[in-house]
Protein backbone atom coordinates (compact mmCIF):
# COMPACT_ATOMS: atom_id res chain seq x y z
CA UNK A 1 5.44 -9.33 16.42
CA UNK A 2 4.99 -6.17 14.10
CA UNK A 3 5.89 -7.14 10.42
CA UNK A 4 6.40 -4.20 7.99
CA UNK A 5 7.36 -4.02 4.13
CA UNK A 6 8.22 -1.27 2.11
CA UNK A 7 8.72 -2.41 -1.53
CA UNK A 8 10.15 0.74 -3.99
CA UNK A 9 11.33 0.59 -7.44
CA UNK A 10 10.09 -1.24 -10.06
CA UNK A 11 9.49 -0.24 -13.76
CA UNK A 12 6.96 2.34 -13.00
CA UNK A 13 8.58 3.66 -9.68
CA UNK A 14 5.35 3.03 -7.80
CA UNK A 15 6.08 2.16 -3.98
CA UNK A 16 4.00 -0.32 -2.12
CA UNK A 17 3.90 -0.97 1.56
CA UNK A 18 2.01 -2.88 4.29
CA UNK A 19 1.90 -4.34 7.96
CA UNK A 20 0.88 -7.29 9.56
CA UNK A 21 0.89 -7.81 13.50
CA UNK A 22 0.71 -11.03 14.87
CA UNK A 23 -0.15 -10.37 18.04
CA UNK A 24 -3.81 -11.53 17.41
CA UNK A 25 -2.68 -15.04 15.70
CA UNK A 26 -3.30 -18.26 17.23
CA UNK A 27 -0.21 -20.20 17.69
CA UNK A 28 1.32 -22.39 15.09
CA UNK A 29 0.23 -19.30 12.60
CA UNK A 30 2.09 -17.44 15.19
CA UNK A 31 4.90 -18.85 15.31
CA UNK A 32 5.36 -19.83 11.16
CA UNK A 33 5.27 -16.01 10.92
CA UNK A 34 8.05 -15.60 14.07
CA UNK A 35 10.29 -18.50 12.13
CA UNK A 36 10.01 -17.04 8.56
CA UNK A 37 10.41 -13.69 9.68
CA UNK A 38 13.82 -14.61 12.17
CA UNK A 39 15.04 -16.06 8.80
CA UNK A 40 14.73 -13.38 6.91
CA UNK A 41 16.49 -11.22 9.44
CA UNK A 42 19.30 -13.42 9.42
CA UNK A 43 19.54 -13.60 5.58
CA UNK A 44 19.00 -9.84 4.99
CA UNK A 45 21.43 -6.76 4.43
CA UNK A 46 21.97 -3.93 6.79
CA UNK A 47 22.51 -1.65 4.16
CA UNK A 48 20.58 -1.29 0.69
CA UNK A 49 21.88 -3.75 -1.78
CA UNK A 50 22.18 -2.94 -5.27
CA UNK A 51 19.45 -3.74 -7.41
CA UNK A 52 19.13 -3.82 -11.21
CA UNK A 53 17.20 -1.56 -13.73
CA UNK A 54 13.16 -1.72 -13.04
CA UNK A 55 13.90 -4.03 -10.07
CA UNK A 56 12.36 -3.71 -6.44
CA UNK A 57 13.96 -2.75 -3.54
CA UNK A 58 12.77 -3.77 0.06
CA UNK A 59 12.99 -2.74 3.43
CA UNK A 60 11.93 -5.52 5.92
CA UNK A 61 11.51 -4.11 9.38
CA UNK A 62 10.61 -6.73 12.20
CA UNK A 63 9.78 -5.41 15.54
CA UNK A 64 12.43 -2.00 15.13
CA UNK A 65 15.31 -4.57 13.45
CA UNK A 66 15.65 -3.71 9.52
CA UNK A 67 17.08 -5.84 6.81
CA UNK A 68 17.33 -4.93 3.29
CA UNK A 69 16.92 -7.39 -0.02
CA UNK A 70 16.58 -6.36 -3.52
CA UNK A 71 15.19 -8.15 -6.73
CA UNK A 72 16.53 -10.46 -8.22
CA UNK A 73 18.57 -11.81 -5.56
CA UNK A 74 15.50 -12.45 -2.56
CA UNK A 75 16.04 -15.80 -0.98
CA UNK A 76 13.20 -17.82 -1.36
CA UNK A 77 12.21 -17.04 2.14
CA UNK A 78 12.62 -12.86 2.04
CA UNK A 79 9.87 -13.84 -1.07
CA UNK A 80 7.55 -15.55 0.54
CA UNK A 81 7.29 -12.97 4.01
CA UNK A 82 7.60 -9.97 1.08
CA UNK A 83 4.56 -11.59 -0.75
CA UNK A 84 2.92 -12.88 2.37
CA UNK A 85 3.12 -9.51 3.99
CA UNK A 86 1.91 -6.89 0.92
CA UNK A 87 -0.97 -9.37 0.37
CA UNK A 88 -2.28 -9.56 3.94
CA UNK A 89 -0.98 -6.68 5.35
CA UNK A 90 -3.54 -3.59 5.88
């Protein structure tokens, strides 16, 4: 499963982006990243939400499907696979 974030916005406009593939993963880390990442699917927009000022906007795309979130409203989980992905992702 190909994971990507692309985070824009923010106060100094700076956009961020990263990858993870878990393709390589043994299985229960696997499959954590499978379940977070169907949630966030299900829980994400198909269009850009509105943000507010200085906020981040994000584009989740897992395996060609793409959801959209925006600060401040990120469920808990679109935070956690937005966080988990920027900081592991190459």
């Amino acid at each position: 499963m190909r994971i990507q974030v692309r985070r824009t916005g923010g106060f100094a406009g700076i956009e961020r982006s990263a990858e993870v593939d878990t393709a390589g993963l043994a299985g229960a880390d696997a499959e954590a990243w499978r379940a977070l990442a169907e949630r966030v699917l299900a829980d994400g927009s198909a269009a850009p939400p509105a943000g507010v000022p200085d906020g981040f906007g994000y584009r989740i795309t897992v395996d060609g499907r793409t959801v959209y979130a925006a600060d401040p409203r990120l469920t808990e989980e679109q935070r956690e696979l937005v966080s988990r992905v920027l900081k592991e992702g190459a």
